[in-house]
Every structure is written in structure tokens, then in C-alpha cells.
C-alpha atoms as a PDB file:
ATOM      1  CA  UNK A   1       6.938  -1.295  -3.085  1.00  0.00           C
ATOM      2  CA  UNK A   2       4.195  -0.285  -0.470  1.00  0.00           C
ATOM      3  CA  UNK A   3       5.795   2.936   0.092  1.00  0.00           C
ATOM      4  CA  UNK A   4       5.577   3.582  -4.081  1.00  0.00           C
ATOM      5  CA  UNK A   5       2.023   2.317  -4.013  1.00  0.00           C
ATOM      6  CA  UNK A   6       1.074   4.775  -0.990  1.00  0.00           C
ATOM      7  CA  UNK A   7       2.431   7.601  -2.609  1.00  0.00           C
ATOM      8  CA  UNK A   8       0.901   6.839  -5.706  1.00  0.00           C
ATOM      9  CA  UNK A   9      -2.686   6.709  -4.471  1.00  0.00           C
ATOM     10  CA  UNK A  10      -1.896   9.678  -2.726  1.00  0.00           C
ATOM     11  CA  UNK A  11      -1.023  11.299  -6.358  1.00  0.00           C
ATOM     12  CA  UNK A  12      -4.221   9.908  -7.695  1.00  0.00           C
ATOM     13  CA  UNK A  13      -6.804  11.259  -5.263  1.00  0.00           C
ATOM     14  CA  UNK A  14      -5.128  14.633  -4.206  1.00  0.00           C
ATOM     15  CA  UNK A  15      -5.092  15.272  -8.373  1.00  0.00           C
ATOM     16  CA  UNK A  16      -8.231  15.658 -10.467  1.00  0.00           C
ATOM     17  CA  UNK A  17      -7.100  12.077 -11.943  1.00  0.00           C
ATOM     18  CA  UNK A  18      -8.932   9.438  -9.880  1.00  0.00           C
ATOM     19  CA  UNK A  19     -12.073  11.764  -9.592  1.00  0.00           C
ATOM     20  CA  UNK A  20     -11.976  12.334 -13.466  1.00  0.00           C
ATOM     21  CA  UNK A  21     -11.438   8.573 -14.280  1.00  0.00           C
ATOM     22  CA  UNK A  22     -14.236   7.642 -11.592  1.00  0.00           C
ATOM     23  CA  UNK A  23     -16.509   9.841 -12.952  1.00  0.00           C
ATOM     24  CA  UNK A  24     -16.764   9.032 -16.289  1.00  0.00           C
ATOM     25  CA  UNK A  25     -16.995   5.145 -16.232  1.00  0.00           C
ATOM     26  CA  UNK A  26     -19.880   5.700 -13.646  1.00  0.00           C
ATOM     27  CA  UNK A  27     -21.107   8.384 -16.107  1.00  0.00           C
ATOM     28  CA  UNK A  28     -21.289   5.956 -18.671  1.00  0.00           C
ATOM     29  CA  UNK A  29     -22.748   2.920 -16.708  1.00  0.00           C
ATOM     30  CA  UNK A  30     -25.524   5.096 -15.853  1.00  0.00           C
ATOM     31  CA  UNK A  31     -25.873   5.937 -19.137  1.00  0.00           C
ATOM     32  CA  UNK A  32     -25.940   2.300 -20.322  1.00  0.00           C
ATOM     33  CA  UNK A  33     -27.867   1.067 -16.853  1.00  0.00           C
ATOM     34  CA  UNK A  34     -30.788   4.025 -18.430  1.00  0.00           C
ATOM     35  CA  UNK A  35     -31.054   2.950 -21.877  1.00  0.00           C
ATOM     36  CA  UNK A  36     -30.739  -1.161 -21.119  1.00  0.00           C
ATOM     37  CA  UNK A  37     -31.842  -1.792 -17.822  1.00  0.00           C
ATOM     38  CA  UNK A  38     -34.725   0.907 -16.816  1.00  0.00           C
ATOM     39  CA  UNK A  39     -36.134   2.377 -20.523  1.00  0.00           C
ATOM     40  CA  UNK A  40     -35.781  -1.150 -22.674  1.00  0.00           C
ATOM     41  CA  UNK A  41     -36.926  -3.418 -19.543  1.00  0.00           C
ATOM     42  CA  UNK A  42     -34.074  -5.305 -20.246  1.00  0.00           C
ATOM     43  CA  UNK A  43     -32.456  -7.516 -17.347  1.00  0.00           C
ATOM     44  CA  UNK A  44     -29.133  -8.039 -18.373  1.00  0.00           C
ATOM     45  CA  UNK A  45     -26.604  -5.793 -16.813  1.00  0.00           C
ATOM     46  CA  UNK A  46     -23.884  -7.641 -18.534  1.00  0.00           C
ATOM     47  CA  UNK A  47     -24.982  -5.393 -21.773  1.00  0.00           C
ATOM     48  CA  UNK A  48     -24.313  -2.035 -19.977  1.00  0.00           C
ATOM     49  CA  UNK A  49     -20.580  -3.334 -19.638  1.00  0.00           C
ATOM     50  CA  UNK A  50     -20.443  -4.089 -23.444  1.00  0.00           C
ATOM     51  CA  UNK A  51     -21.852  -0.437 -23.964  1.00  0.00           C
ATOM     52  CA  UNK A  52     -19.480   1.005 -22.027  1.00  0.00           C
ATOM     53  CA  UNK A  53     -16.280  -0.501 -23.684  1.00  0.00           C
ATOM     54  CA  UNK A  54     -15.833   1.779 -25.772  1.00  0.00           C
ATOM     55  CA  UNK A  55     -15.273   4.568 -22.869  1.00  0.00           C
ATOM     56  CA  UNK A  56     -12.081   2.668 -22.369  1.00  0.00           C
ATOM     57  CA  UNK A  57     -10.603   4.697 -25.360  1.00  0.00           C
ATOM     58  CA  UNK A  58     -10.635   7.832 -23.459  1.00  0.00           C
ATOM     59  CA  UNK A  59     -10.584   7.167 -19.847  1.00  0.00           C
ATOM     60  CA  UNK A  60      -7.903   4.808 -19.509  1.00  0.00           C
ATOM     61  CA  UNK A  61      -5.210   6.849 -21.417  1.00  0.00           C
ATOM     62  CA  UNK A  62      -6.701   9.484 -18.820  1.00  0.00           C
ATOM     63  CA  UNK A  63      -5.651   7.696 -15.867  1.00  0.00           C
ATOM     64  CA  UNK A  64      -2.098   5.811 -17.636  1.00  0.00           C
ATOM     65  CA  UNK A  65      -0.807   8.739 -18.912  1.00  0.00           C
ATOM     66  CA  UNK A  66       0.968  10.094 -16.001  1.00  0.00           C
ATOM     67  CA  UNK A  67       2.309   6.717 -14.204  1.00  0.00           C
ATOM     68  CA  UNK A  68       5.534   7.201 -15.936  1.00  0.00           C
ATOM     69  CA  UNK A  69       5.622  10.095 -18.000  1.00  0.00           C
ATOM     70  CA  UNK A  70       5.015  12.849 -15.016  1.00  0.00           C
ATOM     71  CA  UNK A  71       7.821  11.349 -13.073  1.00  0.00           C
ATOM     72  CA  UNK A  72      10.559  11.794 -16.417  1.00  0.00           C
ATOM     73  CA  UNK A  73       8.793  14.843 -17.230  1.00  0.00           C
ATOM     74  CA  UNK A  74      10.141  16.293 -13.702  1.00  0.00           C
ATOM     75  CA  UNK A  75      12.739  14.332 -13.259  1.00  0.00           C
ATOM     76  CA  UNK A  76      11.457  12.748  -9.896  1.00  0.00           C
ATOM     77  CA  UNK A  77      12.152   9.379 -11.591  1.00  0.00           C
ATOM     78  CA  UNK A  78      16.060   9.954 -10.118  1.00  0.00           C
ATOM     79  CA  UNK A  79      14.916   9.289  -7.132  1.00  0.00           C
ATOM     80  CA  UNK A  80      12.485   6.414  -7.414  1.00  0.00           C
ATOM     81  CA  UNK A  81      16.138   4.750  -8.588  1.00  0.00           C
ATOM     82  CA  UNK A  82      18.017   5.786  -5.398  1.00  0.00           C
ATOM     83  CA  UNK A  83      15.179   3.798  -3.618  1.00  0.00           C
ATOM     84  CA  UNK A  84      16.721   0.522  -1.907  1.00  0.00           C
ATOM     85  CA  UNK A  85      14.044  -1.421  -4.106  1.00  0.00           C
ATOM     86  CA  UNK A  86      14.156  -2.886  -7.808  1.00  0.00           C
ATOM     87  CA  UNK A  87      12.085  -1.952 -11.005  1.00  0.00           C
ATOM     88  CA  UNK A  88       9.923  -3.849 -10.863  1.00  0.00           C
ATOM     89  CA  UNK A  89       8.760  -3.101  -7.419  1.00  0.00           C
ATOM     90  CA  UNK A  90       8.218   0.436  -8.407  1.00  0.00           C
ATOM     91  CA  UNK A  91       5.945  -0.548 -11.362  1.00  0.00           C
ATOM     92  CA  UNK A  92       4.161  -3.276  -9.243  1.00  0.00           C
ATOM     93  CA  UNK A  93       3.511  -0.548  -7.183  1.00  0.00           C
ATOM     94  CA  UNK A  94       2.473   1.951  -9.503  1.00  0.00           C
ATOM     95  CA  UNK A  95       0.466  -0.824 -11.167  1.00  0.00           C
ATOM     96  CA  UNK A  96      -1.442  -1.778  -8.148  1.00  0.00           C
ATOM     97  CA  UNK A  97      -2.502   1.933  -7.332  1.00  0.00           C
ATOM     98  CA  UNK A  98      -3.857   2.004 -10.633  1.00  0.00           C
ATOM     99  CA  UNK A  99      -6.231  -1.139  -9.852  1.00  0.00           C
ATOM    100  CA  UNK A 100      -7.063   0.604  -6.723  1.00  0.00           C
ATOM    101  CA  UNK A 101      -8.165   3.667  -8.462  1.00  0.00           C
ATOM    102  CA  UNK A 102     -10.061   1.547 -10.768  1.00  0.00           C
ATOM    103  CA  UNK A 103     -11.438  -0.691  -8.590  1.00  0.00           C
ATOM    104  CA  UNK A 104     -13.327   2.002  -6.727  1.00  0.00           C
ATOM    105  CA  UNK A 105     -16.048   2.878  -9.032  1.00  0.00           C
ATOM    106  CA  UNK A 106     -16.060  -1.034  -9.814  1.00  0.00           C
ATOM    107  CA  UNK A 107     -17.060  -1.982  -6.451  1.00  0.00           C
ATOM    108  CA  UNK A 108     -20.097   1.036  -6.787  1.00  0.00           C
ATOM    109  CA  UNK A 109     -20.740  -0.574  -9.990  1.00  0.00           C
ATOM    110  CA  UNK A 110     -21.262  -4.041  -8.289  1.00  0.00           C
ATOM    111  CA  UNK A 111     -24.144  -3.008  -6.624  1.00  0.00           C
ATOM    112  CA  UNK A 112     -26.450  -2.429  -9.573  1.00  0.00           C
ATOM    113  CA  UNK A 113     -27.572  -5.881 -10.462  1.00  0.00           C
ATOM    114  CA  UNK A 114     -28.332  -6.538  -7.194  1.00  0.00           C
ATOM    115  CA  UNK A 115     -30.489  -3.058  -7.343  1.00  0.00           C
ATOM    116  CA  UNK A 116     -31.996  -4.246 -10.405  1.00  0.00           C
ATOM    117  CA  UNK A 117     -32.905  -7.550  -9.504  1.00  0.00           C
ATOM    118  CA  UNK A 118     -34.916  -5.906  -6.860  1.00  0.00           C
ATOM    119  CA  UNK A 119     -37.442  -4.774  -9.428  1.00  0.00           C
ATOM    120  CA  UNK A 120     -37.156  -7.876 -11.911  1.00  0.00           C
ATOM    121  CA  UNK A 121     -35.198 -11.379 -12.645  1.00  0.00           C
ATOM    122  CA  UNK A 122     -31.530 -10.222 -13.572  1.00  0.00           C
ATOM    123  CA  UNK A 123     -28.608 -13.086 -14.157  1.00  0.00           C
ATOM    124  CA  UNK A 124     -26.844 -12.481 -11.662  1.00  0.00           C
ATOM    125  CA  UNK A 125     -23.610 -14.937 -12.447  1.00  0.00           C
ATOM    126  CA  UNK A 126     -23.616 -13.712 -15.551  1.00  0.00           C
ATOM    127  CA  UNK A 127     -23.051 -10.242 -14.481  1.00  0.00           C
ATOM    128  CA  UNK A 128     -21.001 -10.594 -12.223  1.00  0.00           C
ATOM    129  CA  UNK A 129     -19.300 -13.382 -14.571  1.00  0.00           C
ATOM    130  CA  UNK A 130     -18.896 -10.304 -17.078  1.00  0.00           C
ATOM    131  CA  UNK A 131     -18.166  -7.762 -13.870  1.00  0.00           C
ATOM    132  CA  UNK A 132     -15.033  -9.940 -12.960  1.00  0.00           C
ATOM    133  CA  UNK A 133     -14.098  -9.643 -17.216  1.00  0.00           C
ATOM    134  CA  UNK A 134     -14.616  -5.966 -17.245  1.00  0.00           C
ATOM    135  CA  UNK A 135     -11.886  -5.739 -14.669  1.00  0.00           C
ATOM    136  CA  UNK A 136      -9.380  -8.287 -16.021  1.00  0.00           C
ATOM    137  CA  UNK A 137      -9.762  -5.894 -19.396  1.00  0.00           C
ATOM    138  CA  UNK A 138      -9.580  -2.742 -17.780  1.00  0.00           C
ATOM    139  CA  UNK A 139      -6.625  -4.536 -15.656  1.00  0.00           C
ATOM    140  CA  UNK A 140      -4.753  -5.425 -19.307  1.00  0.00           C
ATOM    141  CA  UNK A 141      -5.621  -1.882 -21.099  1.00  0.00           C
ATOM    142  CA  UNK A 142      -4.216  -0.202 -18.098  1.00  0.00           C
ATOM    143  CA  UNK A 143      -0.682  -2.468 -18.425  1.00  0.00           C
ATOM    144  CA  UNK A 144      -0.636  -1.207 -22.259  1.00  0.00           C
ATOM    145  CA  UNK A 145      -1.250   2.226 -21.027  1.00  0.00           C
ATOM    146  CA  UNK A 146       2.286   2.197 -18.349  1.00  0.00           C
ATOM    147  CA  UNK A 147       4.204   0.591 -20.902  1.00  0.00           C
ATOM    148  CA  UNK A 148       3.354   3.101 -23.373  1.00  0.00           C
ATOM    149  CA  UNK A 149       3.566   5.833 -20.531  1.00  0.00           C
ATOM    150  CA  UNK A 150       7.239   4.533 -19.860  1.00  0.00           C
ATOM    151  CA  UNK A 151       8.081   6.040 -23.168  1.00  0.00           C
ATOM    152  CA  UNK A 152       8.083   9.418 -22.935  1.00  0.00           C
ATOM    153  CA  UNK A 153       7.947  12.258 -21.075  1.00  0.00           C
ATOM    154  CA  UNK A 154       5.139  14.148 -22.842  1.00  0.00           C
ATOM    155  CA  UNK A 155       1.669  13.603 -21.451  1.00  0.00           C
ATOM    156  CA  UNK A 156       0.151  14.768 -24.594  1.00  0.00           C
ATOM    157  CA  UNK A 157       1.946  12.223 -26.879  1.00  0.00           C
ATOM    158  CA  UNK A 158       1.827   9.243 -24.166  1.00  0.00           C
ATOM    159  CA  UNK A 159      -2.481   9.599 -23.977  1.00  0.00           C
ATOM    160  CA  UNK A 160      -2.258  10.498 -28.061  1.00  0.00           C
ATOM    161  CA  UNK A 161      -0.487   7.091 -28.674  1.00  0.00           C
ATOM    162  CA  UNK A 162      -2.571   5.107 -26.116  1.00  0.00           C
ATOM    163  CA  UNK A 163      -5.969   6.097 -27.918  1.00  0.00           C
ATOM    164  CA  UNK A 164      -4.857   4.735 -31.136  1.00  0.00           C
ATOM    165  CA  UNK A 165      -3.592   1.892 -29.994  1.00  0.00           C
ATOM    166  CA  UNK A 166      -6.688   1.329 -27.669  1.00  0.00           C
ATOM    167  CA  UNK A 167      -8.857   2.027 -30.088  1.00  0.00           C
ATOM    168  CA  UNK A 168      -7.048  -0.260 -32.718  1.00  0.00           C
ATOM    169  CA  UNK A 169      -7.685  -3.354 -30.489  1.00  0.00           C
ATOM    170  CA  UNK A 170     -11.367  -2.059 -30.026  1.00  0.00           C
ATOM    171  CA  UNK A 171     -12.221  -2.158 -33.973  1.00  0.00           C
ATOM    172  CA  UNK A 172      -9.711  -5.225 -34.980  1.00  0.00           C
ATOM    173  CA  UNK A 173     -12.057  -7.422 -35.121  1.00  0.00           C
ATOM    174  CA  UNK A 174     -14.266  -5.385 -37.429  1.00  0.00           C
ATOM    175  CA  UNK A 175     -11.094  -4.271 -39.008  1.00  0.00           C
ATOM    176  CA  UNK A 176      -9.792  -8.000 -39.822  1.00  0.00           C
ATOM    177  CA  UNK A 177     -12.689  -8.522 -42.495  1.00  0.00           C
ATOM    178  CA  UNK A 178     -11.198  -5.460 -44.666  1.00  0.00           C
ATOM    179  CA  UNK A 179      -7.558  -6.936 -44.658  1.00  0.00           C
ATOM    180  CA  UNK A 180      -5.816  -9.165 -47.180  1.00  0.00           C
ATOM    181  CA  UNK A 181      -7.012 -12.765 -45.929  1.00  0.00           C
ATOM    182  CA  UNK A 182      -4.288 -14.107 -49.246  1.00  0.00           C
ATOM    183  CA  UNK A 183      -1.411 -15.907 -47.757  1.00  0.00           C
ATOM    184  CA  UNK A 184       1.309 -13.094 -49.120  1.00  0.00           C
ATOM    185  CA  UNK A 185      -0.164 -10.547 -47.427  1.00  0.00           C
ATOM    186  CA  UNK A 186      -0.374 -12.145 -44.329  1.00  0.00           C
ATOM    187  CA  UNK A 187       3.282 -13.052 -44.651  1.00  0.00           C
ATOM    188  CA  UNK A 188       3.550  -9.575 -45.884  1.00  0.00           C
ATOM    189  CA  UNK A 189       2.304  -8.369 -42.394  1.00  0.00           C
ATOM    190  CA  UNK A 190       3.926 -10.506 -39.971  1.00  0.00           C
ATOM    191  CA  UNK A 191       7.771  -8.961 -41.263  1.00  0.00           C
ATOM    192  CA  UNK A 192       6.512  -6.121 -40.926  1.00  0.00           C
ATOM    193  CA  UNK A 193       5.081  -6.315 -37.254  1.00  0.00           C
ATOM    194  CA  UNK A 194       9.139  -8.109 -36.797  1.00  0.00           C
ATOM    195  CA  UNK A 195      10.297  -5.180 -38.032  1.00  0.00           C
ATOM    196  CA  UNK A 196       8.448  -3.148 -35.624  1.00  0.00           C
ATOM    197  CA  UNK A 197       9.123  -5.444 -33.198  1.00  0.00           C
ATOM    198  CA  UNK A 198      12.978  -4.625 -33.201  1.00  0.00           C
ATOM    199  CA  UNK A 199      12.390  -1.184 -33.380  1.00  0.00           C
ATOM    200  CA  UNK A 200      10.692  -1.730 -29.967  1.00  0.00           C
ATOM    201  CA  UNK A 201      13.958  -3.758 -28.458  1.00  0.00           C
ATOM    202  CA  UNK A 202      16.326  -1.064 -29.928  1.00  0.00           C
ATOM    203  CA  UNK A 203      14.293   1.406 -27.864  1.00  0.00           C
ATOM    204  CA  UNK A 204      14.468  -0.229 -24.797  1.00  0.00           C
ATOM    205  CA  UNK A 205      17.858  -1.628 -24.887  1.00  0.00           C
ATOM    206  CA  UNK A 206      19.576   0.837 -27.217  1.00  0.00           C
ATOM    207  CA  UNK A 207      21.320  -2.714 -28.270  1.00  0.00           C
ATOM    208  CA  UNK A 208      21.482  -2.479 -32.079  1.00  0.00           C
ATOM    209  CA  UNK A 209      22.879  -5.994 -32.643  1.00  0.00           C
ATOM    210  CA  UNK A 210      19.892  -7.828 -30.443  1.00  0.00           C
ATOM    211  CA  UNK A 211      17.275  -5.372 -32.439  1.00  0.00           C
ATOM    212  CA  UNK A 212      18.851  -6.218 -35.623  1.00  0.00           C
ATOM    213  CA  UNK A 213      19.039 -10.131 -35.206  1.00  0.00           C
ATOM    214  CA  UNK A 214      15.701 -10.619 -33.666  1.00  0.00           C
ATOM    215  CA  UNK A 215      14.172  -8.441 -36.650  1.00  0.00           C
ATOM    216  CA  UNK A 216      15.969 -10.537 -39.139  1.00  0.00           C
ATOM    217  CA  UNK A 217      15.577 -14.174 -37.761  1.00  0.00           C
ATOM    218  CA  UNK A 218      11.680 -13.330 -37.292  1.00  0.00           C
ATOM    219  CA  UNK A 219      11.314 -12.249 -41.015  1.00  0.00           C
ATOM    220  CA  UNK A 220      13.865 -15.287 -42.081  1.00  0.00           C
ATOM    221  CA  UNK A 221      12.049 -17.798 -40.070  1.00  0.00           C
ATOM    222  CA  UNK A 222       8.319 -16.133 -41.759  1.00  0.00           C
ATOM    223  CA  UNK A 223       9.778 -16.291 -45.111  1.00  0.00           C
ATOM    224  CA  UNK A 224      10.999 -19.882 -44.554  1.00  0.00           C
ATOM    225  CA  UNK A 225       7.764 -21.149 -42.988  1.00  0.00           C
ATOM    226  CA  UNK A 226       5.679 -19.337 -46.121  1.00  0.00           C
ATOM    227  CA  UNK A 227       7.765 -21.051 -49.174  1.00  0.00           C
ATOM    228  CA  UNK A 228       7.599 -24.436 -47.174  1.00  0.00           C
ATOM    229  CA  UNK A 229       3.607 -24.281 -46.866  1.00  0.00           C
ATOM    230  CA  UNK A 230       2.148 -20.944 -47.762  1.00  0.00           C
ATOM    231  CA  UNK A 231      -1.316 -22.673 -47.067  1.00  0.00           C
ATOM    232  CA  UNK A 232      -0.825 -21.922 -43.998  1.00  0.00           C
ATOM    233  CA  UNK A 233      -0.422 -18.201 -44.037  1.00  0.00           C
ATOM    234  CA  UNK A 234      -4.379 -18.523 -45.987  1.00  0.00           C
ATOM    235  CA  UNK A 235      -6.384 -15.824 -43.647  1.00  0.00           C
ATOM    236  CA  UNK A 236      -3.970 -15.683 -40.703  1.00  0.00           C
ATOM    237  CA  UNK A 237      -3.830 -12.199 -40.376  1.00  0.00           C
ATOM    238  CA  UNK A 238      -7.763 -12.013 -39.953  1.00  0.00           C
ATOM    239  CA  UNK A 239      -7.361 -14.496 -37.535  1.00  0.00           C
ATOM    240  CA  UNK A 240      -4.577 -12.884 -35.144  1.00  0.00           C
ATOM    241  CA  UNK A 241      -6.341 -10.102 -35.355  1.00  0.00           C
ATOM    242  CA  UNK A 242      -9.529 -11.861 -34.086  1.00  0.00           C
ATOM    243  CA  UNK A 243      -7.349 -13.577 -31.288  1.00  0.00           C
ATOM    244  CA  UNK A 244      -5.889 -10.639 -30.212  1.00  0.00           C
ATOM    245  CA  UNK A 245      -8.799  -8.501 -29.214  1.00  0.00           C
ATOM    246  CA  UNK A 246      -8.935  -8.137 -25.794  1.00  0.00           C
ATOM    247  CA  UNK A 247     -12.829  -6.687 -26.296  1.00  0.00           C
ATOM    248  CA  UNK A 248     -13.974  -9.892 -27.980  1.00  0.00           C
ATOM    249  CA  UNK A 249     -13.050 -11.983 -25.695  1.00  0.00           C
ATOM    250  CA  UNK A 250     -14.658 -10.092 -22.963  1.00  0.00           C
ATOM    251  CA  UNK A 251     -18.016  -9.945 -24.915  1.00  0.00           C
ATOM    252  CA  UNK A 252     -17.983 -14.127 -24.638  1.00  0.00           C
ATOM    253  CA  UNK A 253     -18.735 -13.600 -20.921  1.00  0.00           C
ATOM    254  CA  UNK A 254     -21.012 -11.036 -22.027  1.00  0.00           C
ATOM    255  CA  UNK A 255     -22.723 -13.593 -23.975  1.00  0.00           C
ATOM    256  CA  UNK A 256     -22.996 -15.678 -20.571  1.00  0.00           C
ATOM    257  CA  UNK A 257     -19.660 -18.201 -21.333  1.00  0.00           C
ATOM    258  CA  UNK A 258     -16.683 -18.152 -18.690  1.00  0.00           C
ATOM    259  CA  UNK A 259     -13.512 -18.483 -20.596  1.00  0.00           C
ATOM    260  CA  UNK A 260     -10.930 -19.356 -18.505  1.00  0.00           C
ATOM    261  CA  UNK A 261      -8.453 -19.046 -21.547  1.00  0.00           C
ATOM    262  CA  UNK A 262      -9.618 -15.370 -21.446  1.00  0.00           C
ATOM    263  CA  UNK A 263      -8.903 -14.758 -18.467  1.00  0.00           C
ATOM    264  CA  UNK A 264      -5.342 -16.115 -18.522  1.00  0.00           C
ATOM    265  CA  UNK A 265      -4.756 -13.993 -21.764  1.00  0.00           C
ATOM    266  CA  UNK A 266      -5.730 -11.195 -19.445  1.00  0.00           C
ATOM    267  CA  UNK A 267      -3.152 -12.029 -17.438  1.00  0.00           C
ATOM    268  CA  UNK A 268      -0.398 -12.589 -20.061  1.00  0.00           C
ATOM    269  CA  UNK A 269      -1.218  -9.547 -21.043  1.00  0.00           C
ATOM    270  CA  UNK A 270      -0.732  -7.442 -17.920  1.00  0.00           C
ATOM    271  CA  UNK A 271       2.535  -9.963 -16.972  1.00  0.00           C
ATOM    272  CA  UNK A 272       4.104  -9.004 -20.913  1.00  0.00           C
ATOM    273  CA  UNK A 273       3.188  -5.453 -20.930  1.00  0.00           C
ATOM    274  CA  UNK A 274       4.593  -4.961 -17.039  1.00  0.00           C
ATOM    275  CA  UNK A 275       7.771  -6.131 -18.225  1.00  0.00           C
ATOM    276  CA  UNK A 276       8.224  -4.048 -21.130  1.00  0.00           C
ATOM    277  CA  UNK A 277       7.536  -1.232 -18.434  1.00  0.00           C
ATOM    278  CA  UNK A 278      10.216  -2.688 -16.400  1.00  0.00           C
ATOM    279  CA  UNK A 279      12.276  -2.701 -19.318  1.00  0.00           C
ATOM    280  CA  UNK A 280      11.778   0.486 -20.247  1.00  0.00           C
ATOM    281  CA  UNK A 281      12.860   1.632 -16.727  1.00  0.00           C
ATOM    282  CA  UNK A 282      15.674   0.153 -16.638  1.00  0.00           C
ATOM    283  CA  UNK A 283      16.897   1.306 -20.044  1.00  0.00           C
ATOM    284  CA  UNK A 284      16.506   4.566 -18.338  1.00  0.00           C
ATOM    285  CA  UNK A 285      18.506   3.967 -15.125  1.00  0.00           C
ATOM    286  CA  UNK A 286      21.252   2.672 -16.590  1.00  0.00           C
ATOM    287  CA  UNK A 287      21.750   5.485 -19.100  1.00  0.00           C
END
């Protein structure tokens, strides 16, 4: 696993990659540090990171997009399998090169409240509270981003999918006050996401029995539970929606509250996503 992560930090910084991903999020900090911090007067750093969120659409598909992809796009993958290590030690190790990468202009980043506070009264727990947030989010996003990397071997398509789907999360929330809140088309929405959902296992495991049966017994069991109580179903679409944004719940530290529950979505996140990249590897190998 340590040699994977070596070589993969070597990939990063001998490529434009690192230096490209690096240089935008402190691009936009300084952006947001100008506008908040120096020409509003405003002490709270925390609302740079808020601003800068929505940088996360383009520079983390940026730096994802390769983890995988490159390696089945050459065919190198072959011989991360002949490696005397397992799957998931290779996407550990790709994973944790990432958060290296990342956590380089984070630790730059660090030092700006402390600058600021220099030159006025800036809450400093709450921005670092919100610094500690921005990582556990950029840490999840960048899970979503192998797994979706895992998929393909086109670069193009494996950054044009992660924007969407990036993007999506960004705007649920505002998104989840346009969409049916009625009890049938929550219902409605949930087969469908089982649906999709076996579409994913079929992908991974090519097993068209497990696909099938998990698809059906998740739209049976939804179709049971909404003509038992369809009260129930009454605005839960809005509502998953709401719950899974990973941006709102990194806008609660923002707002000077540590969750603890979002930090161990965070993690269940990065944990779920990691193993549909191991998955995904394996599927691979063994075919």
C-alpha cells in the first residue's frame, strides 16, 4: 500500500495535476479572503470556505479523474493486480495520495485566520471548526470522484459524470423545494433510485440475479411500506434530499455548530464510496 501511495504522489506532482488542483482552491480562497475578509471588514474566515464550495464542482473531478481511469486507459492496472497486495490496499493508497495532494494547499490555507486575526478579532474555533469540515467534505467528494473514476477508462466521461453529480449534491437542497413533496411521488422516486441502484450492482458484479432481486425486493418492500401508511412517504423526498447534502451540513459549522453526526456522515461516506471503488476493481480483476 505505501509503495502505491508513493508512486501515486509521485504521479500527482511530476503531472500538471496537483499544481492545477492547488492552484485553483488557493485561487479561490484568495478570492473569497478579498471580498469577505479585507474589502467587507468582515472577520469570519469560515465564510470564505462557504464561498468557495462551489469550486469543488470543477476542481475535484480535476484531481479524481485520473485515479482509476488513466491506469485502465493504459492498461497499467494489470499490474497493480500482479502486486502481492489486495484491492483495497491499492485504493487506500491511491485514496490517501489524494488527501495528501489536498491537504497541501489546506495546511497554506490554515494560516489565514491566524493572519487575519493579526489585524482584527477573528473566531478562531470556528474557523478552524469549519477548516477541519472543509476537509472531511473535500475528503467525501474526492471518494465519489474514485468510485466514479473506477468506471471507465475515458477521462473525459469520468470528470463529465463527476460534475453533474457534484454539482447535483451542491443544489439539492435548493432543488428539494421544486420536487413533488405528495407521498406518490416520493414513493414514485425511491423505485426508481432501486432501480438505479441494481443497475449499479449489475455493473460491478456483472451478477444479473443479485441486480435483479435487490431491484425488486427494494421496490416490493417501498410499495408495501406506502399502501400500509402512505403518510409516511408525505415530503420524504424533500427531506432525503436535505439529509443527503454533504454542503449543508458543512455550512452548520459554518454557522459556528460542531456536528459530530456530520462528521461521521463524512466518514460513511468516504468508507461506502471506497468500497464501491474496491468493488469496481475487483469486478475488473476477475474478468
Amino acid at each position: 500500500m505505501i509503495a502505491v501511495w508513493k508512486h501515486e504522489l509521485s504521479n500527482h506532482f511530476h503531472s500538471l495535476t496537483a499544481y492545477i488542483f492547488s492552484a485553483f482552491l488557493l485561487a479561490f480562497v484568495g478570492l473569497g479572503a478579498m471580498l469577505y475578509n479585507i474589502q467587507s471588514a468582515v472577520a469570519n474566515f469560515e465564510y470564505v470556505l462557504s464561498f468557495v464550495c462551489l469550486g469543488f464542482v470543477v476542481i475535484i473531478p480535476i484531481l479524481t479523474m485520473k485515479v482509476i481511469a488513466e491506469e485502465r486507459r493504459q492498461k497499467t492496472d494489470q499490474l497493480l493486480y500482479s502486486l502481492p497486495i489486495t484491492t483495497s490496499q491499492i485504493i487506500i493508497g491511491k485514496y490517501l495520495a489524494l488527501l495528501v495532494v489536498y491537504l497541501v494547499p489546506l495546511v497554506i490555507i490554515s494560516f489565514y485566520p491566524l493572519i487575519f486575526s493579526k489585524f482584527g478579532e477573528v473566531y478562531l474555533l470556528t474557523s478552524y471548526g469549519s477548516i477541519f469540515a472543509f476537509f472531511m467534505m473535500g475528503a467525501a467528494l474526492m471518494a465519489i470522484g474514485t468510485f466514479i473514476s473506477s468506471l471507465t477508462d475515458n477521462l473525459g466521461f469520468a470528470a463529465g459524470i463527476a460534475i453533474p453529480v457534484i454539482l447535483f449534491n451542491y443544489y439539492s437542497v435548493s432543488l428539494a423545494e421544486y420536487v413533488s413533496s405528495t407521498a406518490i411521488g416520493s414513493a414514485v422516486a425511491l423505485i426508481v433510485i432501486a432501480v438505479i441502484l441494481g443497475f449499479v450492482i449489475r455493473h460491478l458484479t456483472r451478477n444479473d440475479k443479485l441486480a435483479f432481486g435487490v431491484g425488486a425486493v427494494l421496490s416490493i418492500a417501498i410499495a408495501g411500506l406506502y399502501v400500509m401508511d402512505s403518510s409516511g412517504f408525505e415530503g420524504l423526498l424533500p427531506e432525503i434530499m436535505t439529509k443527503l447534502s454533504l454542503f449543508e451540513r458543512f455550512y452548520k459549522f459554518v454557522n459556528g455548530v460542531f456536528d459530530l453526526t456530520g462528521i461521521v456522515y463524512y466518514v460513511t461516506v468516504i468508507v461506502f464510496f471506497l468500497f464501491l471503488s474496491v468493488q469496481s476493481l475487483e469486478k475488473r480483476r476477475y474478468n
